[in-house]
C-alpha atoms as a PDB file:
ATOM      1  CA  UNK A   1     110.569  25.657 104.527  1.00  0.00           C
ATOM      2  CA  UNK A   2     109.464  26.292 100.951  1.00  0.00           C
ATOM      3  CA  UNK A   3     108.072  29.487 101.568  1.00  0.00           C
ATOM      4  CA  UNK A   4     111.394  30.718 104.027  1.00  0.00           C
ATOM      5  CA  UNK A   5     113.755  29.815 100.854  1.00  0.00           C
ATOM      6  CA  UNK A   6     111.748  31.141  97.844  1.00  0.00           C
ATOM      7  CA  UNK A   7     112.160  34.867  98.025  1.00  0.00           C
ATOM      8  CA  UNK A   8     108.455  36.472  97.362  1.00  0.00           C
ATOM      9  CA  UNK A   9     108.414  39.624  99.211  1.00  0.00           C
ATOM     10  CA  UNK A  10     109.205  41.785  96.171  1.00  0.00           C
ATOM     11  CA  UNK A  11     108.835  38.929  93.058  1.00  0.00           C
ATOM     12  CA  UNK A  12     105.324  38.996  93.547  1.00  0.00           C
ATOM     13  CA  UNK A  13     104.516  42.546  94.270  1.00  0.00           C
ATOM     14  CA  UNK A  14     106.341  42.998  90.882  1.00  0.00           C
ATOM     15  CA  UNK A  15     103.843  40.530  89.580  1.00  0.00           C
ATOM     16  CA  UNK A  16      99.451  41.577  89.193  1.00  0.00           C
ATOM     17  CA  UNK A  17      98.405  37.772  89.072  1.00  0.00           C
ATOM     18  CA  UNK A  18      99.671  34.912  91.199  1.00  0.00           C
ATOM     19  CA  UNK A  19     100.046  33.279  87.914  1.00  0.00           C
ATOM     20  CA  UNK A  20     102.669  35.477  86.663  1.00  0.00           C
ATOM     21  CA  UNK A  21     104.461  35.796  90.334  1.00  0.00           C
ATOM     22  CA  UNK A  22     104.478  31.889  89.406  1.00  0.00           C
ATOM     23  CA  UNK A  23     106.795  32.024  86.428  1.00  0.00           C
ATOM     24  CA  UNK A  24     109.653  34.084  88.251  1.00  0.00           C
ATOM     25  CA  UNK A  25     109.964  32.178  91.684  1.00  0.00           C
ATOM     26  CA  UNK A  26     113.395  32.485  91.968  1.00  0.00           C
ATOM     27  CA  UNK A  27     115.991  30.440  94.599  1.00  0.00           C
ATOM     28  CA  UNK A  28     119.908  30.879  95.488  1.00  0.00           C
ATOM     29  CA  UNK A  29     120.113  33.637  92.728  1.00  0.00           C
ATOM     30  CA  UNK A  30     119.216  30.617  90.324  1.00  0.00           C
ATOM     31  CA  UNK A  31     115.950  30.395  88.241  1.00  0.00           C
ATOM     32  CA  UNK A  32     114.817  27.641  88.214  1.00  0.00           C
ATOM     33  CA  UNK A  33     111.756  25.847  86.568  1.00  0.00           C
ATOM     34  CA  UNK A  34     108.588  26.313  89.014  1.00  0.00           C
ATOM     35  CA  UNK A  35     106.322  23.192  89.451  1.00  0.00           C
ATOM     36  CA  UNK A  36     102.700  23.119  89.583  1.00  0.00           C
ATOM     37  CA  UNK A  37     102.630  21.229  92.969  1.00  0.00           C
ATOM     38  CA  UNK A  38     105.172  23.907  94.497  1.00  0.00           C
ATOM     39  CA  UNK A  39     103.101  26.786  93.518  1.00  0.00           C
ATOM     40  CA  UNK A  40      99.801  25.246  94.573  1.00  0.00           C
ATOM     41  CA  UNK A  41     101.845  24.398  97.931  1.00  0.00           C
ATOM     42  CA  UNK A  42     102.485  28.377  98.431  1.00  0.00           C
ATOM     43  CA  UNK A  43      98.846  29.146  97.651  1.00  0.00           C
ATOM     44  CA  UNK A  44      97.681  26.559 100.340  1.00  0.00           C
ATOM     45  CA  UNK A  45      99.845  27.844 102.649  1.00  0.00           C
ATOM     46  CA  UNK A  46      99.389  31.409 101.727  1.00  0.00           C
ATOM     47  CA  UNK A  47      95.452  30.621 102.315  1.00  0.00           C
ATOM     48  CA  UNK A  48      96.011  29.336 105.891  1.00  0.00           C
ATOM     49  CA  UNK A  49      98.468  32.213 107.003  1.00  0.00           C
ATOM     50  CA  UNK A  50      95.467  34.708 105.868  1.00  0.00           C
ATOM     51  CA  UNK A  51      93.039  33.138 108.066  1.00  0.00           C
ATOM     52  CA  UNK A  52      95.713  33.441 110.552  1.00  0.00           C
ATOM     53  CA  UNK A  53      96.696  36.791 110.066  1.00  0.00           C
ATOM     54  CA  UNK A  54     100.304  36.190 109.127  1.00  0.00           C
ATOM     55  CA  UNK A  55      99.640  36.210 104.854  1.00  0.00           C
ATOM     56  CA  UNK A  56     101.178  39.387 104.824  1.00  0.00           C
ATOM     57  CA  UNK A  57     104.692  38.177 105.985  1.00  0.00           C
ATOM     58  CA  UNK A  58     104.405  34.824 104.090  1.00  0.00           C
ATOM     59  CA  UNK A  59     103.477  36.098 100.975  1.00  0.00           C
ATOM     60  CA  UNK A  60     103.403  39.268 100.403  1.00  0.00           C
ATOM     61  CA  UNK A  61     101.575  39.391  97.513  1.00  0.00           C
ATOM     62  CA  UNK A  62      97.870  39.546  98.912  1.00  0.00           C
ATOM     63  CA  UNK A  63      95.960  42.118  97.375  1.00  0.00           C
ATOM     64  CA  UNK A  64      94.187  43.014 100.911  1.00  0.00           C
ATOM     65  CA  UNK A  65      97.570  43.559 102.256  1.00  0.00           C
ATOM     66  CA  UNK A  66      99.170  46.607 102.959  1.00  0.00           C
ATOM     67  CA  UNK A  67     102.300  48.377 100.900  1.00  0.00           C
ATOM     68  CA  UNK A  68     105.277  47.816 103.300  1.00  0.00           C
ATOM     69  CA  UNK A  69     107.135  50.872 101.657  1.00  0.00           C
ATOM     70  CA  UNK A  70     106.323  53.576  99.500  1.00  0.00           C
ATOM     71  CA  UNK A  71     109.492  52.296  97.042  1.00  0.00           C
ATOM     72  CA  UNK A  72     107.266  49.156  96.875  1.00  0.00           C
ATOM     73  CA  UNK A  73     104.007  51.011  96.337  1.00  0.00           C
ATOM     74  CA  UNK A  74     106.008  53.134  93.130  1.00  0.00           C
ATOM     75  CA  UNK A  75     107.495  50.067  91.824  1.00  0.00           C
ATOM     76  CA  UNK A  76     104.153  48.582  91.502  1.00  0.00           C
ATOM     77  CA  UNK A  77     102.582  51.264  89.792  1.00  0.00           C
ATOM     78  CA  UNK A  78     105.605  51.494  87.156  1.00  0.00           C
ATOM     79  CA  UNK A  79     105.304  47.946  86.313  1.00  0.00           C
ATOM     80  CA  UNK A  80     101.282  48.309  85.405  1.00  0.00           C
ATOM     81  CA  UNK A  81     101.908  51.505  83.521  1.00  0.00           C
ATOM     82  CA  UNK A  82     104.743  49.750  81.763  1.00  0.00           C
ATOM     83  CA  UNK A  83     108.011  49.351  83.035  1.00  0.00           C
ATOM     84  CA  UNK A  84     110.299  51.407  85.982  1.00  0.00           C
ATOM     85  CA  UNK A  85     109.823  54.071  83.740  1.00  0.00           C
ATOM     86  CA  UNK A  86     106.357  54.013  83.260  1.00  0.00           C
ATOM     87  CA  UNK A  87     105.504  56.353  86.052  1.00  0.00           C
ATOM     88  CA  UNK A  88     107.731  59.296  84.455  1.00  0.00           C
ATOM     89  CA  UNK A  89     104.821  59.059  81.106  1.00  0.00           C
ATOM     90  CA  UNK A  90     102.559  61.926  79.964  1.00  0.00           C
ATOM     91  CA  UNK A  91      99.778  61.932  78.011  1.00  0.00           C
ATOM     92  CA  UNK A  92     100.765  63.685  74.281  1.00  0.00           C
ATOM     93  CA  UNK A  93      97.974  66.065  73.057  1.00  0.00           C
ATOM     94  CA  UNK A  94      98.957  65.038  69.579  1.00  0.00           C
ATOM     95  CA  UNK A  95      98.551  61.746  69.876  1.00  0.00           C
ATOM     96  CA  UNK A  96      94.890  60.812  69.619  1.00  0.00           C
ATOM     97  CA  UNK A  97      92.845  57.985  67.449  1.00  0.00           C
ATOM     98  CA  UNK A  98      91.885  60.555  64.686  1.00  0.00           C
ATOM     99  CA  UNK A  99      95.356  61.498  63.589  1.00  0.00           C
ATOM    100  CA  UNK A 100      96.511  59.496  60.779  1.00  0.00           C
ATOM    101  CA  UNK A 101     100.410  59.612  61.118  1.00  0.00           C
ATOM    102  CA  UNK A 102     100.945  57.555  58.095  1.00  0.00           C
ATOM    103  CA  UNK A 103      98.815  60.011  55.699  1.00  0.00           C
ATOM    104  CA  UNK A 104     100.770  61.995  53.084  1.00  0.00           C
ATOM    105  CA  UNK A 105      99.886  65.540  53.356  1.00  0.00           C
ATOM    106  CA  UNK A 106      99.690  66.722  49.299  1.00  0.00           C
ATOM    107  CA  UNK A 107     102.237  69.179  48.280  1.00  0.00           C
ATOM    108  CA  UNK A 108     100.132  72.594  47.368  1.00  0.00           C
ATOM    109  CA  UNK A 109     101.072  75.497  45.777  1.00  0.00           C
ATOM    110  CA  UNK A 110     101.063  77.320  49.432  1.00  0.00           C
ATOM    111  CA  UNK A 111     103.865  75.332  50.299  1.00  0.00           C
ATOM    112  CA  UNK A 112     106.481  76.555  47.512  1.00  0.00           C
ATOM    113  CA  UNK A 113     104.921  79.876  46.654  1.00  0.00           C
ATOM    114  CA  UNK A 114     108.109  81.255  45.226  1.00  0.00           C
ATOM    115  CA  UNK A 115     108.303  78.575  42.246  1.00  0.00           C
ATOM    116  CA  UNK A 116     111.339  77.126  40.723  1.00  0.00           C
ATOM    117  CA  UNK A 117     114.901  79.206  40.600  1.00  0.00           C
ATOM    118  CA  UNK A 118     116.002  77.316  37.167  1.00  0.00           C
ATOM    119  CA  UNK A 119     114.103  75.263  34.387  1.00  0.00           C
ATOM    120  CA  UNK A 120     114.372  71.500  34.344  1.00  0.00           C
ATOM    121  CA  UNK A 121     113.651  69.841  31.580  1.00  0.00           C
ATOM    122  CA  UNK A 122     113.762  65.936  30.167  1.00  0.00           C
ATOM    123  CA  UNK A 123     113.165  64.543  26.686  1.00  0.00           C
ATOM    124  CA  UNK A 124     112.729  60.730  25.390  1.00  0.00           C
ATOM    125  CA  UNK A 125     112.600  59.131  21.946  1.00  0.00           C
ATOM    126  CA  UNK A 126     109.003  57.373  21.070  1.00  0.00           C
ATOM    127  CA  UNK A 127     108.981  54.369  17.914  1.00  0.00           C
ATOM    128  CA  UNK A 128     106.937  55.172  14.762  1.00  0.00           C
ATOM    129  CA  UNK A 129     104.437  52.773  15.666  1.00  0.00           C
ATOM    130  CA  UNK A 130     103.526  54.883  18.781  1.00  0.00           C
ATOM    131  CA  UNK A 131     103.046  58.409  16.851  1.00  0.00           C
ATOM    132  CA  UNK A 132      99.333  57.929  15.380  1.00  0.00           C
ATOM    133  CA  UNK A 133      98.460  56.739  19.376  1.00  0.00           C
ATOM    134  CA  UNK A 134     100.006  59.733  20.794  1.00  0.00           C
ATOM    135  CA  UNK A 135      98.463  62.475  18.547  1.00  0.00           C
ATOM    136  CA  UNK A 136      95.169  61.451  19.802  1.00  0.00           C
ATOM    137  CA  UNK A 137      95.616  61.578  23.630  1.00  0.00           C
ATOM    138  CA  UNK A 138      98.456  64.191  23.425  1.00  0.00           C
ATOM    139  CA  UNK A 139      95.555  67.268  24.239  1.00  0.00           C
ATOM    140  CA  UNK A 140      94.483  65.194  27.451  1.00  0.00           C
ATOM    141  CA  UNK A 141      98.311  64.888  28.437  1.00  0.00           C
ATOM    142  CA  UNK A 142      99.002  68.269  28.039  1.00  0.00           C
ATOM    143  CA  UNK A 143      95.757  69.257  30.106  1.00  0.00           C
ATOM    144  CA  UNK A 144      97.316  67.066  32.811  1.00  0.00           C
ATOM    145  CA  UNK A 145     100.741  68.584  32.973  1.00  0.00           C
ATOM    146  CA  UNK A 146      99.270  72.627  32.973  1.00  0.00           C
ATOM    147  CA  UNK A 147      97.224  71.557  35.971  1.00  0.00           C
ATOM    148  CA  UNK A 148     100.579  71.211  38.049  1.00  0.00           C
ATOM    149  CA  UNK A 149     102.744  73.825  36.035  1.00  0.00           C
ATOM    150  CA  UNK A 150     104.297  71.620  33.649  1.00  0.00           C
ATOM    151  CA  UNK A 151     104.553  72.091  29.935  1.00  0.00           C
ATOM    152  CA  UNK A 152     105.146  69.526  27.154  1.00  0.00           C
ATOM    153  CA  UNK A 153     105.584  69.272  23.381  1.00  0.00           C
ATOM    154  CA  UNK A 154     105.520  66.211  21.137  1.00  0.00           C
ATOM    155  CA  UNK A 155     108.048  66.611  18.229  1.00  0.00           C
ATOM    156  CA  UNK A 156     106.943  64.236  15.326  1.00  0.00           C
ATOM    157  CA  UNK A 157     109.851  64.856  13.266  1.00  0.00           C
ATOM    158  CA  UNK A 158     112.265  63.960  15.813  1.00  0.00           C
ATOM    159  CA  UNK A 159     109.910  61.308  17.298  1.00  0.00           C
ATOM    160  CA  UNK A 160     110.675  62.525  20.736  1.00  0.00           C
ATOM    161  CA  UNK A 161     108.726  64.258  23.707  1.00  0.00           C
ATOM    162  CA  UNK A 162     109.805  66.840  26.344  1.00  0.00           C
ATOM    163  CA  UNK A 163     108.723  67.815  29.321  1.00  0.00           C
ATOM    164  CA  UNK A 164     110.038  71.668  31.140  1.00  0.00           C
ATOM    165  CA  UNK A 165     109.474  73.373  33.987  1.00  0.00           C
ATOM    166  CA  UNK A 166     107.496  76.494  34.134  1.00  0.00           C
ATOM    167  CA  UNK A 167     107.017  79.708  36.246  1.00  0.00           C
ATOM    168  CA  UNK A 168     104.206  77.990  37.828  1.00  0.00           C
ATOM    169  CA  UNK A 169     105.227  75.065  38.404  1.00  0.00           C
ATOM    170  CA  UNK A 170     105.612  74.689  42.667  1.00  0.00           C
ATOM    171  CA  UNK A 171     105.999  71.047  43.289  1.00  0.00           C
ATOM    172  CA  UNK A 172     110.387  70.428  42.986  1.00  0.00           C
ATOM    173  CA  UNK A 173     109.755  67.160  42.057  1.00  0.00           C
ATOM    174  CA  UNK A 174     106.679  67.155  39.744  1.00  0.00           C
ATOM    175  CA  UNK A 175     109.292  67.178  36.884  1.00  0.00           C
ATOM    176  CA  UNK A 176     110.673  64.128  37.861  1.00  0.00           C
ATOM    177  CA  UNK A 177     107.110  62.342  38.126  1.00  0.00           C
ATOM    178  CA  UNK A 178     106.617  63.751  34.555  1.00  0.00           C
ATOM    179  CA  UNK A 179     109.844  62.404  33.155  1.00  0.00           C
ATOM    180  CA  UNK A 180     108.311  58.955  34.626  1.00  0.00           C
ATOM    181  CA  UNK A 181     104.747  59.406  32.529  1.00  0.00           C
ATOM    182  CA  UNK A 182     107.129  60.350  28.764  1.00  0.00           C
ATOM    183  CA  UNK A 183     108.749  57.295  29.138  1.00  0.00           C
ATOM    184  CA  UNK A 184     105.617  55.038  29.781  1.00  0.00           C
ATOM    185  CA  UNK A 185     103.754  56.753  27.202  1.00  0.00           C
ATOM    186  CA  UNK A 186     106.750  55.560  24.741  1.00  0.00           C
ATOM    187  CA  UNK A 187     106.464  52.220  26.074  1.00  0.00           C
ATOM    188  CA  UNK A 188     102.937  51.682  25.148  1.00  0.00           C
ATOM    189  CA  UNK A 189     100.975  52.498  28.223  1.00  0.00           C
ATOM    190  CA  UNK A 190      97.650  53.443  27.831  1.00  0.00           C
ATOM    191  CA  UNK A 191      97.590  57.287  28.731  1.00  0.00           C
ATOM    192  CA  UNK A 192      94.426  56.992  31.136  1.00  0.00           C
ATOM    193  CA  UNK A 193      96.935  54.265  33.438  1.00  0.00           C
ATOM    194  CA  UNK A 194     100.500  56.310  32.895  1.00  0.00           C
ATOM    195  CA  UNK A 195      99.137  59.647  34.193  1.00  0.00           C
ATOM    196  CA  UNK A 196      98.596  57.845  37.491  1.00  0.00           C
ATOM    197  CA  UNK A 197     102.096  58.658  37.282  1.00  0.00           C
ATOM    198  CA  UNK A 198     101.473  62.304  38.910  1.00  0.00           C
ATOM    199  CA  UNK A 199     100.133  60.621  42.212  1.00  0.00           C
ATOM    200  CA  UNK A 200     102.092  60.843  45.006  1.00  0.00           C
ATOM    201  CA  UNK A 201     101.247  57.828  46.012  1.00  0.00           C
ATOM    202  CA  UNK A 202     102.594  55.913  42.943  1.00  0.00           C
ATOM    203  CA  UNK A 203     105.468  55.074  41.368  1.00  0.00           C
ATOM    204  CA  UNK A 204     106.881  52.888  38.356  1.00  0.00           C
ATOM    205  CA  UNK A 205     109.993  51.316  36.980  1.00  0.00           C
ATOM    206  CA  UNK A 206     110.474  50.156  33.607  1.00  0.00           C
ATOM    207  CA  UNK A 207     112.824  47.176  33.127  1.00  0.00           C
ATOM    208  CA  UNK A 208     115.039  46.085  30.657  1.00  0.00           C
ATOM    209  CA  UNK A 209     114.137  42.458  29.805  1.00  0.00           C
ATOM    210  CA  UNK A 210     115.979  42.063  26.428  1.00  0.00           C
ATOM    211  CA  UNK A 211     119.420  41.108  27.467  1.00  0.00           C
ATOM    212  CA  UNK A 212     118.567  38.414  30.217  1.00  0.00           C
ATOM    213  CA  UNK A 213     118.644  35.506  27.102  1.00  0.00           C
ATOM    214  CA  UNK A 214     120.742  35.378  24.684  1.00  0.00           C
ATOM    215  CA  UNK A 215     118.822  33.460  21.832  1.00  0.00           C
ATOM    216  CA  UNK A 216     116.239  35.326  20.330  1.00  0.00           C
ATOM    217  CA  UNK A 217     113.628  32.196  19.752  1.00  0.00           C
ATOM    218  CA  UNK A 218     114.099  31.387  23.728  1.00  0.00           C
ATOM    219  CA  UNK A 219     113.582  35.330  24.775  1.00  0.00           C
ATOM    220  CA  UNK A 220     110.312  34.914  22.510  1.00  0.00           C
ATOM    221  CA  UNK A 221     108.869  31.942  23.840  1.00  0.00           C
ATOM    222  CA  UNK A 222     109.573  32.948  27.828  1.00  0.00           C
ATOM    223  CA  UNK A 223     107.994  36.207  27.354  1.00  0.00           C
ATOM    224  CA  UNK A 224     104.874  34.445  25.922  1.00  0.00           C
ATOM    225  CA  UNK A 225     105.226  32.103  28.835  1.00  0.00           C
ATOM    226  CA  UNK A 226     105.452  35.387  31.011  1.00  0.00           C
ATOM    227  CA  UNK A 227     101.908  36.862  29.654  1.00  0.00           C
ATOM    228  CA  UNK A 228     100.332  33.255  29.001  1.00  0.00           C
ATOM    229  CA  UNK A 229      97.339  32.833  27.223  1.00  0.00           C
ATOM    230  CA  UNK A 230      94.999  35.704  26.621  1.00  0.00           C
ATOM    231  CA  UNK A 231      97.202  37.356  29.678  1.00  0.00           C
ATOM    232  CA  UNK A 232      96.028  35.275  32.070  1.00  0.00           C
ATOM    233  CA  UNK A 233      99.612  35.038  33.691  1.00  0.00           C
ATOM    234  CA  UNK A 234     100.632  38.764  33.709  1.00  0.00           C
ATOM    235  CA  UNK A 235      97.449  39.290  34.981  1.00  0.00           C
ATOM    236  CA  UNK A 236      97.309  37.172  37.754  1.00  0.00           C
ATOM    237  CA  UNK A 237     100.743  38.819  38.534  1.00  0.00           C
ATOM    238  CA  UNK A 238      99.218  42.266  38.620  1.00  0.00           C
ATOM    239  CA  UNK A 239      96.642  40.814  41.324  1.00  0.00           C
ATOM    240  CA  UNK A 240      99.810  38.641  43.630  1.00  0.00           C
ATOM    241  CA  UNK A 241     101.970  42.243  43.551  1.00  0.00           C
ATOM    242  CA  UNK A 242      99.132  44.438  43.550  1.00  0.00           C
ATOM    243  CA  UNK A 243     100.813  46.325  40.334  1.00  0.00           C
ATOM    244  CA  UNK A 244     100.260  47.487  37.203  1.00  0.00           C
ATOM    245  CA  UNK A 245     102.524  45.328  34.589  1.00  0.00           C
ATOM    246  CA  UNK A 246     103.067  45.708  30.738  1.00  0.00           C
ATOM    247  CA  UNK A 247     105.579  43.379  28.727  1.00  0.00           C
ATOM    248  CA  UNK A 248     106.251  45.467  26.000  1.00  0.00           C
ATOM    249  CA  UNK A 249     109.443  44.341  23.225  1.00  0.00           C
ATOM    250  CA  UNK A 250     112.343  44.185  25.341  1.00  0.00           C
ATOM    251  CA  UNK A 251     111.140  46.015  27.954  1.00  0.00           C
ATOM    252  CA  UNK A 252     108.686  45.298  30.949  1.00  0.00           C
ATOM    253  CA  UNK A 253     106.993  48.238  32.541  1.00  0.00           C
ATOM    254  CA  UNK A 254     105.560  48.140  36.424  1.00  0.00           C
ATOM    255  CA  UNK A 255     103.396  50.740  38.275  1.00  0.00           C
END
């Protein structure tokens, strides 16, 4: 009676294991949760219409018994290739193990061989305590910026630098990166770390810390509380976020 009622024929073709055909035993249009002792009922009785030569119209789901239809027989092999659908997939040529699809393909000179239509350029202020520090690695900055067609000029008697676009510069946004490496050199980042800056692969943000508390004594003592002893905190932030981080007068600068 158990086996008239339950309708198998095409639940557990669907199904590759008699454990899954388990889960989705289905009665009345209702599902309805399967009990051990019913499904071990089917399988006895399953096992005795085999060895009669009726598991075929019992179950249905033998693995020894023949396809019924060919409908069946496509049905089947859509569900182990994934889905109805599955039978309609083809093999892409492009998609193999060695391609890294996540990789980001460097920008070359090939790329943009006509250069820039129009020059860009961006300036920012530097403090007085920053100018005897920037004389010295100002040669290695400006060997950095020629290498990707970029040309800068430190102005002590303005205390500002600027950055410009060149004929040879190819990369559109290579002025924006070098905006990015002014503006940490003015907020005290050692030059080796801020021309990391010209990386593709890395970016920065420098935030404004000042104006978060009002009294002056209480801004002091949370910043300290912010870098901790010896920089123990702030470091221990760099390792959690996996950044670069300098706490520098009212501003805090992140790589």
């Amino acid at each position: 009676k158990i086996v008239k009622t339950f309708k198998l024929k095409t639940r557990a073709r669907r199904m590759q294991t008699k454990e899954k055909a388990f889960f989705f035993l289905s009665c009345g249009g209702r599902f309805i949760p399967a009990a051990k002792s019913v499904f071990r009922t089917l399988t006895r009785r399953s096992a005795v219409c085999k060895e009669e030569g009726e598991g075929h119209d019992t179950m249905g789901g033998d693995e020894d018994a023949p396809p019924q239809s060919t409908d069946v027989a496509e049905v089947g092999e859509g569900a182990s290739s994934g889905g109805k659908k599955g039978r309609y997939r083809r093999e892409k040529p492009w998609d193999v193990d060695g391609i890294d699809h996540w990789k980001v393909e460097p920008f070359t000179k090939e790329d943009n061989p006509g250069g820039m239509l129009d020059e860009s350029s961006f300036a920012t202020l530097f403090p007085k305590y920053r100018e005897k520090y920037l004389r010295e690695v100002w040669p290695s900055v400006t060997r950095a910026l020629k290498e990707v067609g970029v040309a800068c000029e430190l102005n002590l008697v303005e205390g500002s630098m600027t950055v410009r676009t060149t004929r040879k510069t190819f990369d559109p946004y290579i002025i924006i990166k070098s905006r990015d490496l002014i503006k940490l050199l003015s907020r005290s980042v050692p030059a080796p770390q801020a021309l990391k800056i010209l990386q593709d692969d890395v970016q920065c943000d420098v935030i404004k810390i000042g104006g978060l508390v009002r009294n002056k004594e209480r801004y002091v003592k949370r910043r300290q509380r912010l870098i901790g002893p010896n920089g123990s905190t702030l470091k221990a932030v760099e390792m959690l976020t996996a950044c670069y981080v300098l706490v520098q007068g009212n501003t805090g600068s992140c790589m």
